[in-house]
Protein backbone atom coordinates (compact mmCIF):
# COMPACT_ATOMS: atom_id res chain seq x y z
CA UNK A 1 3.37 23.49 -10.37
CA UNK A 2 1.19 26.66 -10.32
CA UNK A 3 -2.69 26.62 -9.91
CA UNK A 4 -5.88 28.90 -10.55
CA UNK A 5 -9.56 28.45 -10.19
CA UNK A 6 -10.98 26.62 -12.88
CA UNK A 7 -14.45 26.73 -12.27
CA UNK A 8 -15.40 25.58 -8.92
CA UNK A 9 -12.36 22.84 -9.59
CA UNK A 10 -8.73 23.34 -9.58
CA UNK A 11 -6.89 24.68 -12.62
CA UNK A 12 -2.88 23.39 -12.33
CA UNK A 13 -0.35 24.32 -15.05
CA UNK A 14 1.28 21.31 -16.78
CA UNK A 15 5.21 20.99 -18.41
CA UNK A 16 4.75 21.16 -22.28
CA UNK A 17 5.27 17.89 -24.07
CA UNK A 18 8.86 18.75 -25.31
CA UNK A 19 9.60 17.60 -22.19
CA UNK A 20 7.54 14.36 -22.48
CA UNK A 21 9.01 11.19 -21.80
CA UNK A 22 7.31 7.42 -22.19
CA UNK A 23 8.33 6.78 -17.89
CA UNK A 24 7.17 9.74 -15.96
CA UNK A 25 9.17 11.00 -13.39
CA UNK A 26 6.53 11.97 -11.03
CA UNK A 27 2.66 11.18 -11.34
CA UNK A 28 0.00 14.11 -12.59
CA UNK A 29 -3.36 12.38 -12.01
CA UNK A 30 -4.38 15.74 -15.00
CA UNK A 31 -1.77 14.68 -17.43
CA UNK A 32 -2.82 11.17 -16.80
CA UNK A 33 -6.58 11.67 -17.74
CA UNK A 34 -5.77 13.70 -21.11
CA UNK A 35 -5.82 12.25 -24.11
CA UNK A 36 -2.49 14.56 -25.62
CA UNK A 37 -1.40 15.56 -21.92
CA UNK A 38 -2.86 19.27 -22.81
CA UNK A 39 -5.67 19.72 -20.40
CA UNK A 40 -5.49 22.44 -17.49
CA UNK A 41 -8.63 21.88 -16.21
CA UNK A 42 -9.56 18.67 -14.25
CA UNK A 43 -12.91 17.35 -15.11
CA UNK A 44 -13.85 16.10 -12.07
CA UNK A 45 -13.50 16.15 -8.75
CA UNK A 46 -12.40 12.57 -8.25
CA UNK A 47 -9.10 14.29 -10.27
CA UNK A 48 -8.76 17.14 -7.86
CA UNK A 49 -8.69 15.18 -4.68
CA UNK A 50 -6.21 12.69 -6.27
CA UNK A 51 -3.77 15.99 -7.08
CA UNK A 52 -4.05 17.08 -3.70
CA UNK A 53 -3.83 13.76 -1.62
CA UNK A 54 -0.92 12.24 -0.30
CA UNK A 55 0.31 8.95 -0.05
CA UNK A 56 0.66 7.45 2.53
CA UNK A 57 1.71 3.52 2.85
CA UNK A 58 -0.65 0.91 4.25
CA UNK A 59 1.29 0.21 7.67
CA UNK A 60 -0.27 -3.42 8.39
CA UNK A 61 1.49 -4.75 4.84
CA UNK A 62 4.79 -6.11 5.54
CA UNK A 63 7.14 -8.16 2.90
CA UNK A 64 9.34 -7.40 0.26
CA UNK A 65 7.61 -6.30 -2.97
CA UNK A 66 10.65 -7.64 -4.63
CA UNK A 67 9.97 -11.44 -3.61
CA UNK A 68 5.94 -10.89 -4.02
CA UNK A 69 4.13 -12.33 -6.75
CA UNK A 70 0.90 -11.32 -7.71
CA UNK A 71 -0.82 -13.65 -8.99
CA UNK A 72 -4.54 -12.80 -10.71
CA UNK A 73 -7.58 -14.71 -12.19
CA UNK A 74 -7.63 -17.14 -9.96
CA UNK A 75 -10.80 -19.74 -9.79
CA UNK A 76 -13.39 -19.21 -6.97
CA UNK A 77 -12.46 -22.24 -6.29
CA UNK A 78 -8.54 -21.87 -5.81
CA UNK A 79 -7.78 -22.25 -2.43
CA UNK A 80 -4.23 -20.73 -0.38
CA UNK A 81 -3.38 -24.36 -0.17
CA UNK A 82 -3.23 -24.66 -3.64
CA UNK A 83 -2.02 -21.18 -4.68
CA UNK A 84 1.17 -22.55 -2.44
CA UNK A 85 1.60 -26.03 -3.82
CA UNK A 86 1.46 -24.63 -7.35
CA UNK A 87 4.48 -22.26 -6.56
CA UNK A 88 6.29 -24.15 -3.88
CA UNK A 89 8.58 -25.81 -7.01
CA UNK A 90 10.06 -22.60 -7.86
CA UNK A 91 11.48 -22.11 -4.26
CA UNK A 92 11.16 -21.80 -0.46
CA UNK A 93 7.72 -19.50 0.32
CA UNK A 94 7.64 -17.05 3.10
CA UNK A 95 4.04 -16.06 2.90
CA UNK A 96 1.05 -17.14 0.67
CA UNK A 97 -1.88 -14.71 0.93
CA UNK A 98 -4.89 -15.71 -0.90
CA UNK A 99 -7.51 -12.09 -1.20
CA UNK A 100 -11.15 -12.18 -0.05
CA UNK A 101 -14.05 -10.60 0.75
CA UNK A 102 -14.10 -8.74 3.92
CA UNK A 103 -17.69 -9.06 4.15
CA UNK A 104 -18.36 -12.27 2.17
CA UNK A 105 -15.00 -14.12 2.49
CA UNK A 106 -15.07 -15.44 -0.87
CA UNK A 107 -12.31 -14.95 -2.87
CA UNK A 108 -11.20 -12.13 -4.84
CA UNK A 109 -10.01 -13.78 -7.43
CA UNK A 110 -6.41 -12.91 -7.07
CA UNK A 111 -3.37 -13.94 -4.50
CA UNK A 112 -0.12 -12.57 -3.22
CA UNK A 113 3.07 -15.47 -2.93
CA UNK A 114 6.35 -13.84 -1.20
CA UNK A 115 9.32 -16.13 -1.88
CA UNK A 116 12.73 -16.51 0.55
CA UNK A 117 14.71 -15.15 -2.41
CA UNK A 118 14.43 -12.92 -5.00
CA UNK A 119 15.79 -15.29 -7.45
CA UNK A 120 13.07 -17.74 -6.94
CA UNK A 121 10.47 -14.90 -7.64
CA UNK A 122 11.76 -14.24 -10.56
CA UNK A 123 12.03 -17.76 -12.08
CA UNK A 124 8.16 -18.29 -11.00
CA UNK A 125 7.14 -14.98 -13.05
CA UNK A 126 9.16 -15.88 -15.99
CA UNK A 127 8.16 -19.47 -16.08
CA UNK A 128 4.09 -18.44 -15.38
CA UNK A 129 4.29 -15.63 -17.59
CA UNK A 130 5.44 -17.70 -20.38
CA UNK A 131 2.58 -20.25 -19.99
């Protein structure tokens, strides 16, 4: 990937869409903004810093993302306690993580359930997805 000045923003070059594919193999936050993946230009800066960060994973999150549920739209009223007796029937639960607030501690709405085996994760999506 080759870049120029673009205005005071970054200008990177893009693969043409022959190449296109519905999965991309790698992430371009510019191709991901335009509407026929043509632009060369970012139109913000928000764009440019995501092209030229780096990712680096959250070291305090352990678990496997395999056996994690995420489960979202959750009432304010849902508790942890009952985010883990609503899934406990699908299998053993390592962890049961309900979001909130750092400042507030209400909830955000939204939960994270890790199961012992993959298996059991699975059967809980297909079963809750269905519903």
């Amino acid at each position: 990937m080759t870049s120029a000045v673009c205005g005071s923003l970054v200008r990177l070059s893009i693969r043409p869409m022959e190449r296109w594919t519905p999965i991309a193999r790698q992430y371009n936050p510019l191709q991901a903004g335009s509407i026929d993946g043509t632009d060369t230009c970012p139109h913000d800066r928000g764009v440019v810093r995501a092209m030229l960060s780096e990712y680096r994973p959250n070291k305090h999150i352990d678990g496997d993302p395999v056996k994690t549920l995420f489960v979202a739209r959750l009432s304010s009223d849902t508790t942890e306690d009952i985010v883990y007796d609503s899934f406990k029937r699908f299998g053993r639960i390592v962890k049961c993580k309900l979001i909130r607030d750092i400042v507030t501690g209400a909830s955000r709405h939204y939960a994270f359930v890790e199961f012992e085996d993959r298996g059991d994760a699975r059967a809980a999506q297909h079963v809750c997805n269905a519903q």
